[in-house]
N, C-alpha and C. Protein backbone atom coordinates (compact mmCIF):
# COMPACT_ATOMS: atom_id res chain seq x y z
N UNK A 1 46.57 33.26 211.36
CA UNK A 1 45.27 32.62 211.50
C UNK A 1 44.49 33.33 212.60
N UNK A 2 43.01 33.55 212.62
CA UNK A 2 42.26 34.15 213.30
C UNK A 2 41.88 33.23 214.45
N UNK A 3 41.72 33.40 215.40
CA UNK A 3 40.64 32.26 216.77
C UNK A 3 39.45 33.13 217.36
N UNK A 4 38.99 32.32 216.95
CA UNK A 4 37.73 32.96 218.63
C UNK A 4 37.60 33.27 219.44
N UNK A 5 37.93 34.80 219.85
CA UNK A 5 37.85 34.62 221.81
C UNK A 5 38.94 33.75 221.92
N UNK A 6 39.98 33.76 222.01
CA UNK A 6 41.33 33.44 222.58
C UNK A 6 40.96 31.92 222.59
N UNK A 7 40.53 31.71 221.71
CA UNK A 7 39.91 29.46 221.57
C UNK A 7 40.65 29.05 220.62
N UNK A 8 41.23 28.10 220.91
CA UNK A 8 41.81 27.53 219.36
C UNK A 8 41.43 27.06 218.58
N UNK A 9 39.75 27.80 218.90
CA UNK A 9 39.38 27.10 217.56
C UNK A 9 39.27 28.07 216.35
N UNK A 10 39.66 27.79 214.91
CA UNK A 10 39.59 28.52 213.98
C UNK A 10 38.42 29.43 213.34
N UNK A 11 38.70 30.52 213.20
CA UNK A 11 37.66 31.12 212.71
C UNK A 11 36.88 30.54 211.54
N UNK A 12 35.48 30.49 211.58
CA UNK A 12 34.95 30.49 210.63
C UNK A 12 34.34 31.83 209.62
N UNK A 13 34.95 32.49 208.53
CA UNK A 13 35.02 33.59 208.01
C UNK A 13 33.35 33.86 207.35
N UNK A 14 32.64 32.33 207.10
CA UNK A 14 31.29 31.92 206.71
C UNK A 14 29.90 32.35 207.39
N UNK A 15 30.69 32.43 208.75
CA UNK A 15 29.83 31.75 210.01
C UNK A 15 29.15 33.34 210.17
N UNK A 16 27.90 33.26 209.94
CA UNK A 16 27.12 34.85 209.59
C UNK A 16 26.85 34.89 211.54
N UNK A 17 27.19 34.17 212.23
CA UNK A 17 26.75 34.40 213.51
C UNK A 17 27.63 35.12 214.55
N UNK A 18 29.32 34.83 214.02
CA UNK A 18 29.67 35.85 214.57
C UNK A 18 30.45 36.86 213.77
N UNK A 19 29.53 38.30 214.15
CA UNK A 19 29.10 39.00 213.63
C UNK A 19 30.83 39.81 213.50
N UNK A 20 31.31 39.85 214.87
CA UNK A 20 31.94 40.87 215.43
C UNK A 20 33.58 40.70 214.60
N UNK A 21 33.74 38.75 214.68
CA UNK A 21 35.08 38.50 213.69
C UNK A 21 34.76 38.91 212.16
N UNK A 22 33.58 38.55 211.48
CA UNK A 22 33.51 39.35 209.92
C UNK A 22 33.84 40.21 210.06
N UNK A 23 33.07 41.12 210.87
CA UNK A 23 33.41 42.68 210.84
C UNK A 23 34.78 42.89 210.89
N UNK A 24 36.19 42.25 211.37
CA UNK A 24 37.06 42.97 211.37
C UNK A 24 37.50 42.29 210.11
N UNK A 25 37.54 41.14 209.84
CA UNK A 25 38.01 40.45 208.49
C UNK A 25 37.36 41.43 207.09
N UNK A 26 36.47 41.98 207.10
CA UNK A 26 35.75 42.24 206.16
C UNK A 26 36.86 44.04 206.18
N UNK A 27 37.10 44.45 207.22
CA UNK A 27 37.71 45.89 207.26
C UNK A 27 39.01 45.48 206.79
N UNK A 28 39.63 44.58 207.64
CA UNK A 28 40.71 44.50 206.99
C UNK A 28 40.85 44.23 205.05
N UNK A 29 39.89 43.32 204.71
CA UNK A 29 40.10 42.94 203.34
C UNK A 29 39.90 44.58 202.51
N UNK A 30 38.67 45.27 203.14
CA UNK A 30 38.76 46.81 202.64
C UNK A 30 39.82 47.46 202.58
N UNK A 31 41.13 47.59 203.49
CA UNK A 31 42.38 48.24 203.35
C UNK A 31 43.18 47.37 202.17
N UNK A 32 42.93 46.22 202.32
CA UNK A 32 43.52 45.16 201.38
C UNK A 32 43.09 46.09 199.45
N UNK A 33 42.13 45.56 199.44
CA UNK A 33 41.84 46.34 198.05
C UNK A 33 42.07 47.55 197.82
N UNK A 34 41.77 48.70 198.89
CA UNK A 34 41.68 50.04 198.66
C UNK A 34 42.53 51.33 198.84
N UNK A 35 43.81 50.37 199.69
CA UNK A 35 44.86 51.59 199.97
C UNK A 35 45.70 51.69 199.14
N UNK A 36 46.51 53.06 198.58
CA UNK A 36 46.93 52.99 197.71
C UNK A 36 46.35 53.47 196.61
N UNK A 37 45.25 53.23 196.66
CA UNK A 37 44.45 53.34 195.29
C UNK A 37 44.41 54.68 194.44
N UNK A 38 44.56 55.49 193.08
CA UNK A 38 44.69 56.81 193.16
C UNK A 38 43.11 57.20 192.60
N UNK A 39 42.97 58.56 193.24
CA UNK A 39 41.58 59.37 193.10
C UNK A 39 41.86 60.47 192.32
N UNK A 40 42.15 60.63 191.30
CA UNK A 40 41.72 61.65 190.38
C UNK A 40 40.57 61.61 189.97
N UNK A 41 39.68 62.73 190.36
CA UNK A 41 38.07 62.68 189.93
C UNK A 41 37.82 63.99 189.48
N UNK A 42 36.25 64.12 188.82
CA UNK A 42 36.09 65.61 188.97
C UNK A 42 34.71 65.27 189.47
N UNK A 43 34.98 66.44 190.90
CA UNK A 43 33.49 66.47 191.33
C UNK A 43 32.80 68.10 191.34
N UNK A 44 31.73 68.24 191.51
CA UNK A 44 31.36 69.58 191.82
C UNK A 44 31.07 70.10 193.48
N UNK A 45 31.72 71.31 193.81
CA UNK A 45 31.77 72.14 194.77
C UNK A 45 30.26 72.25 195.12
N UNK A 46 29.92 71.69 196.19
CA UNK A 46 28.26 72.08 195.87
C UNK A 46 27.69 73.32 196.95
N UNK A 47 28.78 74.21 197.90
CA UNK A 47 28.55 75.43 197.86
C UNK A 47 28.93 76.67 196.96
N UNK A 48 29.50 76.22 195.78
CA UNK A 48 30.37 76.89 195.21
C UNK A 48 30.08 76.91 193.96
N UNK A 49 28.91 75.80 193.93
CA UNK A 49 28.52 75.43 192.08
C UNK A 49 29.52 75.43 191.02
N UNK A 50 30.90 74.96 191.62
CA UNK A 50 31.75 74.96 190.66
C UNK A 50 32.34 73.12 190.48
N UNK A 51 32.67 73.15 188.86
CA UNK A 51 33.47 71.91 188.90
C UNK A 51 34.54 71.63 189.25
N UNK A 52 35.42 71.16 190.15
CA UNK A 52 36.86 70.58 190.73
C UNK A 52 37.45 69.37 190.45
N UNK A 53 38.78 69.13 190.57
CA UNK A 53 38.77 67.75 190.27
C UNK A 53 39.58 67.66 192.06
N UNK A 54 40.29 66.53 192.22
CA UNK A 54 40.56 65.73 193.46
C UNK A 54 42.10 66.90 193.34
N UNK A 55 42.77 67.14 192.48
CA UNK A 55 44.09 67.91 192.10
C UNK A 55 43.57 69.16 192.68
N UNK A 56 42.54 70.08 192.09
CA UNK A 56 42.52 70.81 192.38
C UNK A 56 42.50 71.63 193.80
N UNK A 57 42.11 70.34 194.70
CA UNK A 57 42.31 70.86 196.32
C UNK A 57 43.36 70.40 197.05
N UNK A 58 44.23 70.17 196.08
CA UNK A 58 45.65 70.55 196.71
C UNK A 58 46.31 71.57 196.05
N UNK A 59 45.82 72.88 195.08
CA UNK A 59 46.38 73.47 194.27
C UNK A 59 47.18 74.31 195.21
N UNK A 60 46.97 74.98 196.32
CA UNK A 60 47.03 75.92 197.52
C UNK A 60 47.81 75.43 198.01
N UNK A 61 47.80 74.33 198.40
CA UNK A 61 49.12 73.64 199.43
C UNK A 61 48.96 72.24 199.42
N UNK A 62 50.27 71.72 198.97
CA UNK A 62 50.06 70.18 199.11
C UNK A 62 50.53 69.83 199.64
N UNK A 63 50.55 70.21 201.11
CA UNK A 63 51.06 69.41 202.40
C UNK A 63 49.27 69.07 203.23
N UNK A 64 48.37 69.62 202.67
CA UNK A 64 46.92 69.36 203.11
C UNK A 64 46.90 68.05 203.33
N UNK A 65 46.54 67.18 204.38
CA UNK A 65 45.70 65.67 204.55
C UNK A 65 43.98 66.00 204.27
N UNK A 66 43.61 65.30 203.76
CA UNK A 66 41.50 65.13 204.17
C UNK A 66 41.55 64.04 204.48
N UNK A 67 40.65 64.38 205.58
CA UNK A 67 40.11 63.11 206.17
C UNK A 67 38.30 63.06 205.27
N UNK A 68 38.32 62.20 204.87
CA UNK A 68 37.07 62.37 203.70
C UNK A 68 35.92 61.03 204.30
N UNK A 69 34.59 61.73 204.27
CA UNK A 69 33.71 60.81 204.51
C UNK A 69 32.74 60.68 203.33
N UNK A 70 32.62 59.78 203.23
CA UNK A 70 32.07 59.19 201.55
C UNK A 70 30.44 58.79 202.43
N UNK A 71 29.87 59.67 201.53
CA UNK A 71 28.02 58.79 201.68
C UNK A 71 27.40 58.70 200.11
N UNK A 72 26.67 58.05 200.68
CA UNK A 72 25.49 57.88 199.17
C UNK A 72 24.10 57.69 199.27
N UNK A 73 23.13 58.64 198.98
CA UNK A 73 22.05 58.51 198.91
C UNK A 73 21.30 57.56 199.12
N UNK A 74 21.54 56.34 198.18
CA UNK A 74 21.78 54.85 197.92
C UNK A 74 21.92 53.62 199.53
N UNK A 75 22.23 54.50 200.13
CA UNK A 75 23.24 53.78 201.25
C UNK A 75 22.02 53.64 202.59
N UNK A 76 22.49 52.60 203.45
CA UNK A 76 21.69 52.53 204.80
C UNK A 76 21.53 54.05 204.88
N UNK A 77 20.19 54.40 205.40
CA UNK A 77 19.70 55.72 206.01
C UNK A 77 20.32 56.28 207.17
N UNK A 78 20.61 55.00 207.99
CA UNK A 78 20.93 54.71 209.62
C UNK A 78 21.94 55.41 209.39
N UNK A 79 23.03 53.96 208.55
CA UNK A 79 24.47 54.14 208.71
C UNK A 79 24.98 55.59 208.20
N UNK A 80 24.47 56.24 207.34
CA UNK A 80 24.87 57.39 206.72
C UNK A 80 24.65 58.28 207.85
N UNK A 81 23.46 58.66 208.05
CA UNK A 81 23.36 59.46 209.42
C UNK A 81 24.47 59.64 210.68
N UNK A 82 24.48 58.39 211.25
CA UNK A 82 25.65 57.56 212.01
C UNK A 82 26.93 58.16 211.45
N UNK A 83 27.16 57.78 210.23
CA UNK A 83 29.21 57.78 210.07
C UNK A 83 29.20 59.59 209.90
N UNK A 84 28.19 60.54 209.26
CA UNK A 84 28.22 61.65 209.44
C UNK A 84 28.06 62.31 210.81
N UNK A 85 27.35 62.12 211.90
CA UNK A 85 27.34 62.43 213.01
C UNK A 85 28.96 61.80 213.54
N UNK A 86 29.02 61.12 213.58
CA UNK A 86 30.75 60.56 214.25
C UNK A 86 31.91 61.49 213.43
N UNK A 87 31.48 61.86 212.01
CA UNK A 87 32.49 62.53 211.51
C UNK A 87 32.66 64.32 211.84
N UNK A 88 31.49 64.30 212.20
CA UNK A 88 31.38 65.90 213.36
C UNK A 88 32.01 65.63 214.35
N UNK A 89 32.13 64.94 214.86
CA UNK A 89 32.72 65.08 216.42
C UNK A 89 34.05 64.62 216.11
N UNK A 90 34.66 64.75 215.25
CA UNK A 90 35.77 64.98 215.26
C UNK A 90 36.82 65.84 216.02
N UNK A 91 37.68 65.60 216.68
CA UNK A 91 38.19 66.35 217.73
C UNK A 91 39.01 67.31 217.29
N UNK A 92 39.60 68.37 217.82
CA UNK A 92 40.40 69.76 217.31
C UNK A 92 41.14 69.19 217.14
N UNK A 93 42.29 67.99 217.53
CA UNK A 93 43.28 68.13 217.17
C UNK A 93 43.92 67.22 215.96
N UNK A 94 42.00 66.44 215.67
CA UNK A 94 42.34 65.89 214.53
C UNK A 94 42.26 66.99 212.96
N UNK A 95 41.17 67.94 213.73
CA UNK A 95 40.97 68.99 212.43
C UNK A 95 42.33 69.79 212.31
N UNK A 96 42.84 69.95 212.78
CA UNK A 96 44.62 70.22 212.87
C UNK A 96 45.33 69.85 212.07
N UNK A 97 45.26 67.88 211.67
CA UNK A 97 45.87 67.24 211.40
C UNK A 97 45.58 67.15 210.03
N UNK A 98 43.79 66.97 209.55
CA UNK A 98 43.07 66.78 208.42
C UNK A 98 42.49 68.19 208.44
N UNK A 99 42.10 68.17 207.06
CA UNK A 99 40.74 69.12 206.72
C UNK A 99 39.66 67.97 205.99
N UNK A 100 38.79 68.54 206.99
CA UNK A 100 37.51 67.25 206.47
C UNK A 100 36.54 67.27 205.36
N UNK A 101 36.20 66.59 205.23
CA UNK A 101 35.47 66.97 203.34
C UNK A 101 34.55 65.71 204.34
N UNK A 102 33.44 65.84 202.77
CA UNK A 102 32.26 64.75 202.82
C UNK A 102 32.16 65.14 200.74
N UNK A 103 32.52 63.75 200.53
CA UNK A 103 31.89 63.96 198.73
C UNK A 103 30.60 62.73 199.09
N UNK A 104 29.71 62.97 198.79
CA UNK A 104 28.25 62.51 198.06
C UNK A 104 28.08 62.20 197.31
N UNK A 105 27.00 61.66 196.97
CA UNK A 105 26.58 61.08 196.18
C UNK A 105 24.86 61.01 196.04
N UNK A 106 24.15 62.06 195.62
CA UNK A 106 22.45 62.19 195.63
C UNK A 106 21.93 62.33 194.44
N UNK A 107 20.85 62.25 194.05
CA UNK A 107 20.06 62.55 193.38
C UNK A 107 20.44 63.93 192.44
N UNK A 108 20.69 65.15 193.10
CA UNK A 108 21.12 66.31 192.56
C UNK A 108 21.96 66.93 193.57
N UNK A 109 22.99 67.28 193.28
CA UNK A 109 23.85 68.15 194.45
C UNK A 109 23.27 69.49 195.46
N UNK A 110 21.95 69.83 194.82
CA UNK A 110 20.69 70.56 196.01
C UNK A 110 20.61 69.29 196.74
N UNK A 111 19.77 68.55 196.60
CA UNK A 111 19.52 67.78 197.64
C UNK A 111 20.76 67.62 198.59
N UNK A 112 21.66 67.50 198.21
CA UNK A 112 23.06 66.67 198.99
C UNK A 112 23.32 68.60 199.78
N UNK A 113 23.24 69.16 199.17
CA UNK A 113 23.66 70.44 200.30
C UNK A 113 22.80 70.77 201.10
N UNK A 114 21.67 70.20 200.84
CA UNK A 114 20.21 70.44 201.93
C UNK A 114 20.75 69.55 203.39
N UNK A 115 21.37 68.12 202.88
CA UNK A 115 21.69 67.31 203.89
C UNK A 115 23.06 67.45 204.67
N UNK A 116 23.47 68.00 204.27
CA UNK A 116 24.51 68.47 204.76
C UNK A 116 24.44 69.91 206.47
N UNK A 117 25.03 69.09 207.42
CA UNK A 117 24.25 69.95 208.72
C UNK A 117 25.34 71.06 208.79
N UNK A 118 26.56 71.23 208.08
CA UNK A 118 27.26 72.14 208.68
C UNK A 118 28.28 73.17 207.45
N UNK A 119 27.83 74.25 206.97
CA UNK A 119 27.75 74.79 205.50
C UNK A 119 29.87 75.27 205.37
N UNK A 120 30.08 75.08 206.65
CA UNK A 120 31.72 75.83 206.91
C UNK A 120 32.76 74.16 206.58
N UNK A 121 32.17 73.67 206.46
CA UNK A 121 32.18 71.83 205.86
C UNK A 121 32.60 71.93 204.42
N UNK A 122 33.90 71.42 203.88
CA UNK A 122 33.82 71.09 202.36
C UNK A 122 32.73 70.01 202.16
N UNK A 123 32.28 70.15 201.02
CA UNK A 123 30.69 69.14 200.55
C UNK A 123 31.35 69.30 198.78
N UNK A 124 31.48 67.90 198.64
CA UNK A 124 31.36 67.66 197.04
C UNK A 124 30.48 66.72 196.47
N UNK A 125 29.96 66.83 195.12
CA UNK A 125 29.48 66.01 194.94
C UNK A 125 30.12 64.88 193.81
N UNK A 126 29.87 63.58 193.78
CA UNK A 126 30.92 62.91 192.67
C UNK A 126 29.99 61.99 192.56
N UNK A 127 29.79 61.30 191.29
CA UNK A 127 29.06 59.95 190.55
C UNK A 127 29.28 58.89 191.77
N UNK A 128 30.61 58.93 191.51
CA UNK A 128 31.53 57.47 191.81
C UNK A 128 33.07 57.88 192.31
N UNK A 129 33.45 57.05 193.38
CA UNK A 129 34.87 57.38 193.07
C UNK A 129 35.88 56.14 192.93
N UNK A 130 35.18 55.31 191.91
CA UNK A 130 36.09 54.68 191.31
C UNK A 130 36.84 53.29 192.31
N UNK A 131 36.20 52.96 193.59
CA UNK A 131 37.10 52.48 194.62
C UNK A 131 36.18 50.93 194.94
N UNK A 132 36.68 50.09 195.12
CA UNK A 132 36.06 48.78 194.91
C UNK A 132 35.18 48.60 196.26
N UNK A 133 35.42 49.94 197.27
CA UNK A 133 34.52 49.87 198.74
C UNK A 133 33.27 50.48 198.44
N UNK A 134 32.78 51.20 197.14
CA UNK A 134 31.46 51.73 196.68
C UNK A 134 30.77 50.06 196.78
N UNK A 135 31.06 49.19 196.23
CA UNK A 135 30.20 48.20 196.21
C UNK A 135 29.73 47.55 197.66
N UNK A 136 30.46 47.85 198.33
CA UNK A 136 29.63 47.71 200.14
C UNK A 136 28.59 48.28 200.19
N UNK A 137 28.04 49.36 199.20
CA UNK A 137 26.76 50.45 199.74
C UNK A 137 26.98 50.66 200.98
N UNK A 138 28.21 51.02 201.78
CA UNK A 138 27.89 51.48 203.29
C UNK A 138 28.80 52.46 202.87
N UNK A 139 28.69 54.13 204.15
CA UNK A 139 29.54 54.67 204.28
C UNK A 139 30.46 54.07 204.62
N UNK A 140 31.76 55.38 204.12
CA UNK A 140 33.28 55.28 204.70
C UNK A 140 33.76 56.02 204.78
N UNK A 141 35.23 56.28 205.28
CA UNK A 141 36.14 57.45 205.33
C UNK A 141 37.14 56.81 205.20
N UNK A 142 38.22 57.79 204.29
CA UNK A 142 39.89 57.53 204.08
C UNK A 142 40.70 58.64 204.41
N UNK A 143 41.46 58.78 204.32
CA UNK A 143 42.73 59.86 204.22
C UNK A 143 43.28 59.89 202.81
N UNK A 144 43.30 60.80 201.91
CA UNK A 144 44.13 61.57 201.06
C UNK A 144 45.01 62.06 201.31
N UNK A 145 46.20 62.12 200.72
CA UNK A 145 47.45 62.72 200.79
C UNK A 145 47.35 63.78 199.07
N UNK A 146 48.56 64.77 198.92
CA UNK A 146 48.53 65.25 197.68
C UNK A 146 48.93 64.32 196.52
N UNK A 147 49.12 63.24 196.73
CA UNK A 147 49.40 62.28 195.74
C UNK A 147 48.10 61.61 195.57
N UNK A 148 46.67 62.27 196.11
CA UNK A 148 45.68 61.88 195.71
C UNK A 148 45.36 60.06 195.67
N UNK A 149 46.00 59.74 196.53
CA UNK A 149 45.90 58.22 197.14
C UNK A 149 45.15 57.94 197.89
N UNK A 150 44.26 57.09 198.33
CA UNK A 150 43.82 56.80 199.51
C UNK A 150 44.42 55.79 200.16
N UNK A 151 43.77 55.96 201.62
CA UNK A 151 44.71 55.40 202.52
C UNK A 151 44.06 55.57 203.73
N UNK A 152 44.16 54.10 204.62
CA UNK A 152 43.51 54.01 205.90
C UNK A 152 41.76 54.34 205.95
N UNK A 153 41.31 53.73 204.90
CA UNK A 153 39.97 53.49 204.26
C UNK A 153 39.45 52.56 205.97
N UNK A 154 38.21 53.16 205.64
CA UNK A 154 37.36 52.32 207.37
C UNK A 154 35.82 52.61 207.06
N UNK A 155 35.19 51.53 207.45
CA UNK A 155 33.48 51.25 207.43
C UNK A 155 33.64 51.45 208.56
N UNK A 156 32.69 52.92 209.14
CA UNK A 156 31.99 52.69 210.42
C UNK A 156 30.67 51.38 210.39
N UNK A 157 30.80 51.27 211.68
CA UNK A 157 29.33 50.17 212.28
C UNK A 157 29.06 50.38 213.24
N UNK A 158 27.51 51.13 213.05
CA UNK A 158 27.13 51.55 214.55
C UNK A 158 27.15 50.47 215.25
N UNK A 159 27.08 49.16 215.03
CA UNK A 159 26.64 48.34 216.29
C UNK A 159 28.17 48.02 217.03
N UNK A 160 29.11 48.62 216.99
CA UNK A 160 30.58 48.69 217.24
C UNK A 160 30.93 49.91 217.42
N UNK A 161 30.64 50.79 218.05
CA UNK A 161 30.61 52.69 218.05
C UNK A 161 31.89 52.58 218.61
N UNK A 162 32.62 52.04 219.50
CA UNK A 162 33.78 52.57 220.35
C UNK A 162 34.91 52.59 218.57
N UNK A 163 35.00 51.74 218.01
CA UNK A 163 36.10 51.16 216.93
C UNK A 163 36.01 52.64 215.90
N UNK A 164 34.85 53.53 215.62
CA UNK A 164 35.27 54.45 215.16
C UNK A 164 36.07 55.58 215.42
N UNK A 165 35.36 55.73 216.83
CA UNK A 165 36.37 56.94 217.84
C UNK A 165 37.93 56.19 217.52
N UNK A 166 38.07 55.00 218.25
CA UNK A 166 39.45 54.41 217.97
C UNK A 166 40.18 54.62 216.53
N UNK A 167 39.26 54.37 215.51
CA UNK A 167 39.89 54.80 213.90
C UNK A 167 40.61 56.42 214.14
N UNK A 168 39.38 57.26 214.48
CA UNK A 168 40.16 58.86 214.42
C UNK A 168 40.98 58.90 215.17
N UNK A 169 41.10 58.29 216.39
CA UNK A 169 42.34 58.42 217.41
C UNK A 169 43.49 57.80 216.47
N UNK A 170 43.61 56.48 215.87
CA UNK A 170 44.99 55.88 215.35
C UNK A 170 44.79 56.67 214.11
N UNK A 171 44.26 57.46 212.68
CA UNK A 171 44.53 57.58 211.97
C UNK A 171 45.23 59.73 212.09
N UNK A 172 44.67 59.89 213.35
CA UNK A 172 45.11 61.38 213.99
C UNK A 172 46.64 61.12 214.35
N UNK A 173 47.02 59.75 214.99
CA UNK A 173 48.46 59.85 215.43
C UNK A 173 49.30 59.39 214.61
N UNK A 174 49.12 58.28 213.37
CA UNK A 174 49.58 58.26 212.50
C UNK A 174 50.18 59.12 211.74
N UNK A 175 48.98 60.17 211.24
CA UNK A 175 49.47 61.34 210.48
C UNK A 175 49.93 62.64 211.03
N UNK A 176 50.47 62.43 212.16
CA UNK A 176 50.73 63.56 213.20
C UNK A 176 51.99 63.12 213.03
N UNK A 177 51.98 61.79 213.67
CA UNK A 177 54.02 61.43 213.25
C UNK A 177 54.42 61.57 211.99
N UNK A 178 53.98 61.17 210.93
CA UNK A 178 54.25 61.26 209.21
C UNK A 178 54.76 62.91 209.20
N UNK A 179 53.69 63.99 209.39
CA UNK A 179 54.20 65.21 208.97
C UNK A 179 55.16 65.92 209.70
């Protein structure tokens, strides 16, 4: 059972006022639905103008992790901006751990490589990927393994900035002990 601020009194999961307990109830129910889940897709390479599927970027080595940040055209302006800027500053020793992707979702995959700030960046583009956290319309990021699973799925929220740094820190040491 959840409390308030160390109160015994019970959370109310309803209660649109505090903001800060949804937010973690609502992340957690996101791992709830979405880990596990498998991603076989085909998207297109959009420096590469080629079609790929989710298999194909582990063809080279499938000991690869991605740490993958999902946007959509569609999506808060803010928040997209936001979870892509946080997903740059990703630290060396998480790029160590992951290789980072961003698949999209725009209008035409020009547009989506126009928005894209950093060209040495995997950039794909995909419809959909099939995952019951598209219906949030907010960005996210997961971890892939070569079993093309996701896993450790997370909504950034800018109005909570420390909890993302904290995501890359626990999902960097996680997969540092695993391999």
């Amino acid at each position: 059972m959840l409390f308030r601020h160390n109160r015994l009194e019970p959370l109310d999961l309803f209660d649109s006022t505090d903001y800060e307990s949804t937010n973690y109830v609502t992340s957690y129910l996101d791992i709830l639905e979405n880990d596990g889940l498998s991603m076989d897709i085909k998207m297109i390479d959009v420096f590469n103008d080629s079609v790929i599927t989710t298999r194909d970027l582990f063809m080279r080595n499938d000991s690869i992790l991605y740490l993958v940040c999902r946007i959509n055209e569609l999506d808060c302006a803010e928040c997209t901006n936001y979870a892509i800027s946080k997903f740059l500053e990703l630290d060396s020793i998480g790029q160590k751990v992951f290789t980072p992707i961003i698949i999209g979702t725009f209008d035409n995959y020009t547009a989506f490589s126009q928005f894209v700030p950093q060209k040495n960046l995997g950039c794909y583009y995909s419809e959909s990927l099939h995952l019951p956290v598209e219906g949030r319309h907010k960005p996210y990021y997961f971890v892939m393994d070569s079993s093309m699973k996701v896993y450790d799925i997370f909504v950034p929220n800018r109005n909570f900035i420390q909890l993302t740094k904290t995501y890359f820190d626990l999902v960097t040491e996680k997969w540092t002990k695993i391999q």
